[in-house]
Protein backbone atom coordinates (compact mmCIF):
# COMPACT_ATOMS: atom_id res chain seq x y z
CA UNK A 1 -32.50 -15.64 107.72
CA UNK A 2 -32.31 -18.96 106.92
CA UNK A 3 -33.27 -22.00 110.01
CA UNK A 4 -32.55 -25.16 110.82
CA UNK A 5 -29.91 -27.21 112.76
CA UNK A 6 -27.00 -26.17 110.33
CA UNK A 7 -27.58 -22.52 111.53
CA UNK A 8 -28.27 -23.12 115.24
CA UNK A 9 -25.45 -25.38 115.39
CA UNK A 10 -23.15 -23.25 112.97
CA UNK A 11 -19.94 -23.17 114.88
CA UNK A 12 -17.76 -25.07 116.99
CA UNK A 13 -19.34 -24.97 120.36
CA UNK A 14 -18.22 -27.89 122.85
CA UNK A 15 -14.95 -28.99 123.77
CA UNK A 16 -15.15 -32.48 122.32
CA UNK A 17 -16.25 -30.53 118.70
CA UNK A 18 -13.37 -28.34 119.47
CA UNK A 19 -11.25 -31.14 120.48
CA UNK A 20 -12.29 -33.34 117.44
CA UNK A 21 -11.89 -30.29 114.65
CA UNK A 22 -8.38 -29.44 116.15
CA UNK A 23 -7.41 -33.53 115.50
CA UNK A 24 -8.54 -33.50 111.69
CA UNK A 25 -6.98 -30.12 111.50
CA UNK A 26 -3.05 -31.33 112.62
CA UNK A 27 -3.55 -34.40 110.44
CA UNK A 28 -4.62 -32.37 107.35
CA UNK A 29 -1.44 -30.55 107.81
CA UNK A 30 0.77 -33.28 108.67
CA UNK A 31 -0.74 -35.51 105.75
CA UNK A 32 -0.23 -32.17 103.14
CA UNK A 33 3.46 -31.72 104.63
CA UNK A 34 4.24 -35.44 103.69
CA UNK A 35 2.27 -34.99 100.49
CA UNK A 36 4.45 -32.24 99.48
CA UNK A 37 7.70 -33.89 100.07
CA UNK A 38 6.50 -37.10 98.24
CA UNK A 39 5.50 -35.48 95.29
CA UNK A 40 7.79 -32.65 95.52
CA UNK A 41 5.31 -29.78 95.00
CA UNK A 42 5.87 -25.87 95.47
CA UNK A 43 4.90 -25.76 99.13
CA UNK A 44 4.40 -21.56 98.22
CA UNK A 45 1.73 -22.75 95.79
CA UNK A 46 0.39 -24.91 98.35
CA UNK A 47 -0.01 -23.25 101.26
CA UNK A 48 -1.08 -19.88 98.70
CA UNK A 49 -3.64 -22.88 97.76
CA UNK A 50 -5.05 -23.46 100.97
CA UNK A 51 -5.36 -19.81 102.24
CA UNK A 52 -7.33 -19.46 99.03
CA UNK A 53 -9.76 -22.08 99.47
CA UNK A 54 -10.28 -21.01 103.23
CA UNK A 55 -11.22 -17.41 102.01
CA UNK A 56 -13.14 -19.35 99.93
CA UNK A 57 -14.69 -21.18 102.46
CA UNK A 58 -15.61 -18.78 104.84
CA UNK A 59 -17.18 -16.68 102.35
CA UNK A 60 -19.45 -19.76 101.52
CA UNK A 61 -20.05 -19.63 105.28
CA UNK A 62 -21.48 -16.84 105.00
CA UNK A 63 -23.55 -16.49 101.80
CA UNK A 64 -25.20 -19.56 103.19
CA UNK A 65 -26.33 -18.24 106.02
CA UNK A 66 -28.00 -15.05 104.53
CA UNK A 67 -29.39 -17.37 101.29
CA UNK A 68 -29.89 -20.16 102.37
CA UNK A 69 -29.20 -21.98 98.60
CA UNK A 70 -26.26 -24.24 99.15
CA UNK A 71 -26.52 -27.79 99.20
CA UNK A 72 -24.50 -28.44 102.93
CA UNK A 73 -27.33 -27.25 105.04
CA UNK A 74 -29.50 -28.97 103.59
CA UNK A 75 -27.50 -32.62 104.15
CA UNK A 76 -26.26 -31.18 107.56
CA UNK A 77 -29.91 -30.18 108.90
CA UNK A 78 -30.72 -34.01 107.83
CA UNK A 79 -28.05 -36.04 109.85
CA UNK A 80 -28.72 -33.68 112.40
CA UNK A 81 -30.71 -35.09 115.51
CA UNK A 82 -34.68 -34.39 114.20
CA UNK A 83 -34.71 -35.77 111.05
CA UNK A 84 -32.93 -39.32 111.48
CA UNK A 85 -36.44 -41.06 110.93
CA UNK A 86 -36.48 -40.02 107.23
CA UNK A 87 -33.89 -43.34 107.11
CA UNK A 88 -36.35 -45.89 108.03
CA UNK A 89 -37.31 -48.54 105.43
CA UNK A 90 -38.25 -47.56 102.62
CA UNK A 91 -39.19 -49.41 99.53
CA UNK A 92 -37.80 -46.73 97.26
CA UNK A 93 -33.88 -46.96 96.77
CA UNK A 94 -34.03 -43.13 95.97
CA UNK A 95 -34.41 -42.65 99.86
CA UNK A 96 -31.06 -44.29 100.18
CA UNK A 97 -29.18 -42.28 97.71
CA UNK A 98 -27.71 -38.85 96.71
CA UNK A 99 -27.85 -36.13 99.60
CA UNK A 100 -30.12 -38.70 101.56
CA UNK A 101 -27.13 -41.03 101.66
CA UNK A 102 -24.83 -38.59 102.04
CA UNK A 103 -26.61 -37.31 105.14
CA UNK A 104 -26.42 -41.04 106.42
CA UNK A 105 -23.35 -41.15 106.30
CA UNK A 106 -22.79 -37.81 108.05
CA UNK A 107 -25.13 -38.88 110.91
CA UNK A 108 -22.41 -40.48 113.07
CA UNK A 109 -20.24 -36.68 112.78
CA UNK A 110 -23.60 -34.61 113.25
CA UNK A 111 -26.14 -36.48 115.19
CA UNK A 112 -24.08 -38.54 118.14
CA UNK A 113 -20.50 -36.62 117.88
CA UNK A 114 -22.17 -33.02 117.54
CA UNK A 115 -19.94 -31.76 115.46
CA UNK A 116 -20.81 -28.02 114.77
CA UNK A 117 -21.82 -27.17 110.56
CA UNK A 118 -18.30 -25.45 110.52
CA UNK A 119 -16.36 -28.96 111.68
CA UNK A 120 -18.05 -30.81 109.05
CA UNK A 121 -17.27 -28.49 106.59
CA UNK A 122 -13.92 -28.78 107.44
CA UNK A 123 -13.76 -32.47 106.70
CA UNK A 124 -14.96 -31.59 102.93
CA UNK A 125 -12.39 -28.72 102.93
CA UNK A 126 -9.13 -30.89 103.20
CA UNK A 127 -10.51 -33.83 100.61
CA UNK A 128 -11.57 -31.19 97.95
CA UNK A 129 -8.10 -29.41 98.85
CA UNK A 130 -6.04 -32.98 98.59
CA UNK A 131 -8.03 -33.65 95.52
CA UNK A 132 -6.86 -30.68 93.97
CA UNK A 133 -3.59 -31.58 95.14
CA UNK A 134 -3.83 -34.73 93.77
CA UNK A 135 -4.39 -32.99 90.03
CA UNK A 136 -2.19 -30.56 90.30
CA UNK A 137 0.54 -33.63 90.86
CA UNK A 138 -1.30 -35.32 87.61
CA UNK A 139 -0.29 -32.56 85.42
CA UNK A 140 3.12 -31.97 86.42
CA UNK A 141 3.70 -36.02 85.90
CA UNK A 142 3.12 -34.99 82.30
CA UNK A 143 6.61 -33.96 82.47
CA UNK A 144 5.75 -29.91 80.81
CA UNK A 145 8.70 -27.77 80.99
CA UNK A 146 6.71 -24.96 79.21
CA UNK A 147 4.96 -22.11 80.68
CA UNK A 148 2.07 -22.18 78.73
CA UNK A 149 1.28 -25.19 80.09
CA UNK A 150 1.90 -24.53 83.55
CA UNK A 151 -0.44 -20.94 83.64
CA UNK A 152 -3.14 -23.17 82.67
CA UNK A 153 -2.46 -26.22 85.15
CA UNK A 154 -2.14 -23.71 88.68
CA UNK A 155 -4.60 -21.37 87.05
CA UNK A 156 -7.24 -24.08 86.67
CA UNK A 157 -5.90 -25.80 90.62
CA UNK A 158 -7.58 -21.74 91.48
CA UNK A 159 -10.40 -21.86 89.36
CA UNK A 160 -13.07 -20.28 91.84
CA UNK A 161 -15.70 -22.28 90.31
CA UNK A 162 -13.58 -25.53 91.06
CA UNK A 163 -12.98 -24.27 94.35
CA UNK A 164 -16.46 -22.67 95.55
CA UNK A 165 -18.45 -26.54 94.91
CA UNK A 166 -15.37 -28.44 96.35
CA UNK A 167 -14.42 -26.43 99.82
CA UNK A 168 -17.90 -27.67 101.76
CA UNK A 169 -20.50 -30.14 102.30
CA UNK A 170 -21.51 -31.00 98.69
CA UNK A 171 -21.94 -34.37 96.72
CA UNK A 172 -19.46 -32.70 94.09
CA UNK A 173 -16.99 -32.32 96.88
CA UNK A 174 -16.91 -36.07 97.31
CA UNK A 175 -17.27 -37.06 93.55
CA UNK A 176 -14.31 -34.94 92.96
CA UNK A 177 -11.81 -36.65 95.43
CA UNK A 178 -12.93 -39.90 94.82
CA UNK A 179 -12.46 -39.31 90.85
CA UNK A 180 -8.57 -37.50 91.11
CA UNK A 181 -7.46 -40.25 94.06
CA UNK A 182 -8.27 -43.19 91.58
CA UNK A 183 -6.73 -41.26 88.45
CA UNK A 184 -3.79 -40.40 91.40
CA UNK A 185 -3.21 -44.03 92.12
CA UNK A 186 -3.35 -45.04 88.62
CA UNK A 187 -1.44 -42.50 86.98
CA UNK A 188 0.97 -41.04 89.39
CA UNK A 189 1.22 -44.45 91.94
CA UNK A 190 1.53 -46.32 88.83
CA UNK A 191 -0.99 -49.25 90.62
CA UNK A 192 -1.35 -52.26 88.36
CA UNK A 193 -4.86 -53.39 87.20
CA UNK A 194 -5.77 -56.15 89.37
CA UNK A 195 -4.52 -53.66 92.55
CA UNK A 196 -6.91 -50.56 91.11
CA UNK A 197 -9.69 -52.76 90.37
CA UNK A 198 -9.51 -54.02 93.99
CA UNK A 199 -8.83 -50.45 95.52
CA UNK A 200 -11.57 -48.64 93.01
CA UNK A 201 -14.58 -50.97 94.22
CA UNK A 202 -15.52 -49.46 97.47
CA UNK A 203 -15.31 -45.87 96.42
CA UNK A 204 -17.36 -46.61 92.79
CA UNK A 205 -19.69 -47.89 94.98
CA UNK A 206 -20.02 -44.70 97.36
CA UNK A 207 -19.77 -42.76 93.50
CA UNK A 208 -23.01 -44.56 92.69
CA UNK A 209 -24.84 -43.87 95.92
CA UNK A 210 -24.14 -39.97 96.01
CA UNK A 211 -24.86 -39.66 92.22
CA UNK A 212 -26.68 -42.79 90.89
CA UNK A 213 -26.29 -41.95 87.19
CA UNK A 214 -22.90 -42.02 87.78
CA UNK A 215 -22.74 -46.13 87.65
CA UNK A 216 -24.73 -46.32 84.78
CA UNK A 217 -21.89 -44.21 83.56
CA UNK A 218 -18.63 -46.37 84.89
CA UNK A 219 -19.98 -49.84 83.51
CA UNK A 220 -21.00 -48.24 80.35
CA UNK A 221 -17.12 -46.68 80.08
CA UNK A 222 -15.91 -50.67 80.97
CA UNK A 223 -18.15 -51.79 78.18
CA UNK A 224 -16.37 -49.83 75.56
CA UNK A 225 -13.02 -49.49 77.08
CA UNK A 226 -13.29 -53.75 76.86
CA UNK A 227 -15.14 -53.48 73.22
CA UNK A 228 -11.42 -51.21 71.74
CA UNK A 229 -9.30 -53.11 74.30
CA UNK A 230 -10.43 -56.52 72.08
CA UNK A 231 -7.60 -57.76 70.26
CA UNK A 232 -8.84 -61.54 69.44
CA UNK A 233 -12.07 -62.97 70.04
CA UNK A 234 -12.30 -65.83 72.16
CA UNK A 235 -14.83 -67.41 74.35
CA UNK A 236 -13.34 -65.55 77.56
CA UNK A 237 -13.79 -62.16 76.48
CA UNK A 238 -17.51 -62.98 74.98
CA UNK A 239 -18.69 -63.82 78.22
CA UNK A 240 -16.71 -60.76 80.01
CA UNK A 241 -19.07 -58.63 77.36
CA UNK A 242 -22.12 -60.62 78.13
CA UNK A 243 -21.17 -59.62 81.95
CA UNK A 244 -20.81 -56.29 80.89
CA UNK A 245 -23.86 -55.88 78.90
CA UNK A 246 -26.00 -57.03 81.27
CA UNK A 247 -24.53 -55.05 83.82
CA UNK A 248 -25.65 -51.65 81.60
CA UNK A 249 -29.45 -53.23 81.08
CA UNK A 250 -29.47 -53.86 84.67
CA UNK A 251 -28.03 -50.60 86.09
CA UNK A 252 -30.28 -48.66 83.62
CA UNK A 253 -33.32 -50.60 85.42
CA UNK A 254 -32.18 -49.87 88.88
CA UNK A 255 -32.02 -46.34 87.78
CA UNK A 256 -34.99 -46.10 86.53
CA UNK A 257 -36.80 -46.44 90.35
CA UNK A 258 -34.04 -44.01 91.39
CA UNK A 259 -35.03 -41.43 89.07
CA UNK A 260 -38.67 -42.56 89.39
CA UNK A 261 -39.30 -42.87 85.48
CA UNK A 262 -42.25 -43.36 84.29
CA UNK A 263 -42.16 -43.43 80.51
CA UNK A 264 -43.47 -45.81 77.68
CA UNK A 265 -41.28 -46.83 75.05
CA UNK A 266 -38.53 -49.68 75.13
CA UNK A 267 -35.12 -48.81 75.86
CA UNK A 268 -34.41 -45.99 74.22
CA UNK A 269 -37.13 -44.29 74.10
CA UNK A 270 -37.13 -43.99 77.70
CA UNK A 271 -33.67 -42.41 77.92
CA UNK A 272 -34.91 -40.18 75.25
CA UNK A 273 -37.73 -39.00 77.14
CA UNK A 274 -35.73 -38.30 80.39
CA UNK A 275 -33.17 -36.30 79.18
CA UNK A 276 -35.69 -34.09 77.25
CA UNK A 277 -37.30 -33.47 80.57
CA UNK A 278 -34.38 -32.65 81.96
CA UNK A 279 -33.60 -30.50 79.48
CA UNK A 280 -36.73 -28.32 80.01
CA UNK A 281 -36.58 -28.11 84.01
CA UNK A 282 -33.06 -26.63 83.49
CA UNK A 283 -33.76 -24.36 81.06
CA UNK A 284 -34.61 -21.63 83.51
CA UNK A 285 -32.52 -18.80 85.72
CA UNK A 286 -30.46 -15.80 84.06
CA UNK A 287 -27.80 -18.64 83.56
CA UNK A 288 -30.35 -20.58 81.16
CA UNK A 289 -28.87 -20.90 77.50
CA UNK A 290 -31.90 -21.48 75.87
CA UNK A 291 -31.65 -23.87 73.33
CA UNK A 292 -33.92 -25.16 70.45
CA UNK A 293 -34.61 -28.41 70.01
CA UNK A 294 -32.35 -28.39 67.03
CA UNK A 295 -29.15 -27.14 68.65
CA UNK A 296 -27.24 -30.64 69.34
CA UNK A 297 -24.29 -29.46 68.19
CA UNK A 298 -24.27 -25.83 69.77
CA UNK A 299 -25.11 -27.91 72.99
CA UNK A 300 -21.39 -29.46 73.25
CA UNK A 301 -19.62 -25.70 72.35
CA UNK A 302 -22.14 -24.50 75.27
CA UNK A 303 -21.11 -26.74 78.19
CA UNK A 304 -17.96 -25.69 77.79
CA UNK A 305 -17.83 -21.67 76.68
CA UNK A 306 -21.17 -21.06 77.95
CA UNK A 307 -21.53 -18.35 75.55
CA UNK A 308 -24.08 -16.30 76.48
CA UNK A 309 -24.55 -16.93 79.80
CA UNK A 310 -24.81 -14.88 82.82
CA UNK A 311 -24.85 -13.86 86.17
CA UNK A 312 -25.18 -11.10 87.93
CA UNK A 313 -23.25 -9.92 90.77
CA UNK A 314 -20.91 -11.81 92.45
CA UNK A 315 -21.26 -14.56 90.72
CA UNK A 316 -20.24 -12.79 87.39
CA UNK A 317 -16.68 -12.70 87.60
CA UNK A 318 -16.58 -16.66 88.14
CA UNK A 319 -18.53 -17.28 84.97
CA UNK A 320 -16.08 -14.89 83.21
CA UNK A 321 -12.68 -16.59 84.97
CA UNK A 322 -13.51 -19.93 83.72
CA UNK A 323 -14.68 -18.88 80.27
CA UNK A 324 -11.71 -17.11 79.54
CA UNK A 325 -9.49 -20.64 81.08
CA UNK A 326 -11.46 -23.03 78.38
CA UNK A 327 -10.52 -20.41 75.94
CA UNK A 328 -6.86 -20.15 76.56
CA UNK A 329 -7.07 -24.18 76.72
CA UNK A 330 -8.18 -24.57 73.39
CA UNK A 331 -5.38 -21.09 72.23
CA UNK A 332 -2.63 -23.95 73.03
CA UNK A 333 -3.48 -25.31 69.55
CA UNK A 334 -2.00 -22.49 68.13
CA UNK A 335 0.97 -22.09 70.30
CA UNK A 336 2.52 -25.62 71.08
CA UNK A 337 3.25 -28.53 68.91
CA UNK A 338 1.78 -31.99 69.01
CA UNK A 339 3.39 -35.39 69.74
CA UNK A 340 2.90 -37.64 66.97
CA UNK A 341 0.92 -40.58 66.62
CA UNK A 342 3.21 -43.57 67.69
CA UNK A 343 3.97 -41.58 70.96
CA UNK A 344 0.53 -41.14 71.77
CA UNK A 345 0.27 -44.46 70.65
CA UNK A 346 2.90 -45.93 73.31
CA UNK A 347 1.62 -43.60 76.07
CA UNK A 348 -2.16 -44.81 76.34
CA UNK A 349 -2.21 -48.90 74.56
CA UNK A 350 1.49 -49.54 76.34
CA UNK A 351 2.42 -46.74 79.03
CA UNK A 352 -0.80 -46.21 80.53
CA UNK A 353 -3.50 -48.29 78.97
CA UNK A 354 -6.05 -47.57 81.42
CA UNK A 355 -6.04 -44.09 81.07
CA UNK A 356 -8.44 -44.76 77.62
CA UNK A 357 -11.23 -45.90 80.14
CA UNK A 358 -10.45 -42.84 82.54
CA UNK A 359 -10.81 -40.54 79.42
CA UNK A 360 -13.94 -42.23 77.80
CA UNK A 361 -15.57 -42.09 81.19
CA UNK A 362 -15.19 -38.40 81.04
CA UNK A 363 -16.29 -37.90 77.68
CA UNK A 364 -19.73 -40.33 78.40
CA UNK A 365 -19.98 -37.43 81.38
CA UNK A 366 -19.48 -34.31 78.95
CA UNK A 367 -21.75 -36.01 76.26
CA UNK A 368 -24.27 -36.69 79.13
CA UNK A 369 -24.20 -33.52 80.94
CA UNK A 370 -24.01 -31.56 77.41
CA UNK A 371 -27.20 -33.07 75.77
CA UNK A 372 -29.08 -33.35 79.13
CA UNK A 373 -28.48 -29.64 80.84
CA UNK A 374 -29.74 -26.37 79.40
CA UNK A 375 -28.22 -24.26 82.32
CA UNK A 376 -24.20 -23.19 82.39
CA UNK A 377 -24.76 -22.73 86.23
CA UNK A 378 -25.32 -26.24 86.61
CA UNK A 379 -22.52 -27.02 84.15
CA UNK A 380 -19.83 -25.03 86.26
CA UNK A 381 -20.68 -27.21 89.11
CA UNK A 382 -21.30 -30.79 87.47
CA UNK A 383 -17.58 -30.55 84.99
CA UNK A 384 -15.89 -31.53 87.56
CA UNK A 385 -16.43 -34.88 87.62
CA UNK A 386 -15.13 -34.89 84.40
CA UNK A 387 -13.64 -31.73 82.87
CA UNK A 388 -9.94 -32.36 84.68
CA UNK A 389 -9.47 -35.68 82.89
CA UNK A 390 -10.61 -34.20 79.22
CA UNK A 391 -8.22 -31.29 80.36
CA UNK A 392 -5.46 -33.55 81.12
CA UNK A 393 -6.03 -35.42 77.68
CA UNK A 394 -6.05 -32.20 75.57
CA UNK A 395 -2.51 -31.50 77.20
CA UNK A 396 -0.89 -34.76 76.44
CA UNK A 397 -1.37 -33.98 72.86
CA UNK A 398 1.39 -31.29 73.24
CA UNK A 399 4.94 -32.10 73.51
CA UNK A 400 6.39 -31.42 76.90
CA UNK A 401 8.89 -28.75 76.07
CA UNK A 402 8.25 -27.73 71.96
CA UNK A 403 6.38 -24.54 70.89
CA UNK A 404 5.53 -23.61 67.18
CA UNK A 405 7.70 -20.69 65.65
């Protein structure tokens, strides 16, 4: 049995944790009922939705408590009364990022509120579930009237894999919210690009302090969005690129006493040498895929069909259930027709112009995670920052309601 506050304080057991849980709980509810009516969902898939994810959740509950190996106990046991002194000055940024940071900003729900491990678990259960919501409203503004289509959108919504890293305290819970409400507000709330920069800097911000690579990540995506977005040169948009490129150099130097590197070489080199690390440390587990140095290419097939790879036990039928989604995916090929050019063409340089940086963003995340990971566990949980947006492009290839004879 695995210690710690996050087991002695496991469930709810005062009134004002009781009282507190029962709060978040009514306004979850209200805030899905209004959601649903908005955005006129199923409310059968819905609720079906959340009873799923709270099976889910308990289950996690429990596998935690006999193994000890997810991430929430870890951040819960940290803003939990005896460990607050880790947050004292620190010349090291790293101290102030990633489940450190995250465990700050728990401290007020753990430490002085006392909420139990199951309360704040809770909290991460309704924004994974309303981010999920969120992308399953995404998809159906694509406007498919084909059933094809639609298997894949609710069957991916109940991915287990999706489901198991979102329903809890994890970064990935977090990173996957913030990524579908901005793509939500964009897309669906149709905000214009002065009022999504203004509402997108607070949560980028909390983006780069869970998961500092991240950044590096978002200003690289503005650098090229603004490089194919360039129409005529002028001495406006040079300096907006200057901006921009310094922006990279300096986020790549910030990272660099993050991630404590300590490599020769200029530039490059260094990035080089990091991800190769990175690729060796990962290469281990029964989930390893083993690569030579050689296999670039087999790398990018890998992080998304994983073939290969497995696990044993319980864990087995996930790995299977999301191979056998990517695959059906990329079977739509063969079974639907594609728009052509100049309506792809209106839908992201007119229609939706931003949704090129939302897209490259995710790609800079699949190359990233692709070249840099040897390990289809760690895959499964790190796509979603990324995987529903490339998903979302591969559909609006299709026409909305035209299948090939």
């Amino acid at each position: 049995m695995f210690g710690g506050y996050a087991i002695t304080n496991r469930f709810i057991g005062s009134i004002s944790d009781f009282l507190v849980s029962i709060i978040l709980l009514l306004i979850f509810f209200l805030c899905v009922k209004n959601f649903i009516k908005k955005n006129n969902l199923n409310i059968n898939l819905v609720a079906t939705l959340i009873i799923y994810r709270a099976v889910i959740l308990l289950f996690t509950l429990y596998y935690a408590s006999k193994t000890g190996v997810f991430d929430g106990h870890g951040i819960y046991n940290i803003a939990g009364p005896d460990y607050f002194s880790v947050y004292q000055f620190h010349s090291s940024l790293k101290t102030y990022t990633g489940s450190e940071f995250l465990s700050f900003t728990l401290r007020p729900l753990v430490g002085y509120l006392e909420l139990s491990y199951l309360s704040v678990s809770l909290i991460f259960f309704y924004l994974g579930t309303f981010a999920i919501l969120f992308c399953l409203k995404i998809f159906k503004n694509l406007g498919f009237q084909n059933n094809y289509v639609n298997i894949f959108v609710i069957a991916l919504c109940f991915n287990p894999a999706l489901n198991i890293f979102t329903v809890s305290i994890t970064k990935d819970t977090i990173i996957f919210f913030i990524t579908m409400l901005l793509f939500y507000v964009y897309f669906v709330e149709k905000y214009k690009t002065k009022d999504l920069i203004f509402f997108s800097v607070f949560p980028i911000i909390i983006l780069y302090l869970i998961r500092p690579y991240l950044g590096g990540i978002i200003i690289a995506s503005l650098f090229a969005y603004y490089i194919i977005s360039i129409r005529k040169i002028d001495f406006k948009k040079l300096t907006i690129l200057f901006f921009l490129t310094f922006f990279v150099v300096i986020i790549f130097y910030i990272s660099r006493d993050l991630y404590a590197w300590t490599y020769d070489g200029n530039y490059f080199e260094q990035i080089k040498n990091f991800i190769k690390l990175r690729q060796d440390n990962t290469n281990v587990g029964n989930t390893a895929l083993g690569y030579a140095d050689s296999d670039l290419i087999k790398r990018f097939v890998q992080s998304i069909f994983g073939f290969g790879a497995s696990s044993g036990g319980i864990f087995a039928p996930i790995f299977f259930y999301d191979q056998i989604l990517n695959f059906y995916l990329f079977s739509l090929i063969f079974i639907l027709k594609f728009n052509n050019f100049s309506y792809l063409k209106n839908f992201y340089y007119q229609e939706f112009k931003l949704l090129k940086l939302f897209i490259i963003y995710a790609f800079g995340l699949y190359f990233i995670c692709s070249i840099s990971l040897s390990n289809f566990g760690l895959i499964l949980r790190l796509k979603w920052m990324y995987w529903p947006i490339i998903a979302f492009f591969i559909i609006s290839l299709f026409q909305v309601n035209a299948q090939k004879n």
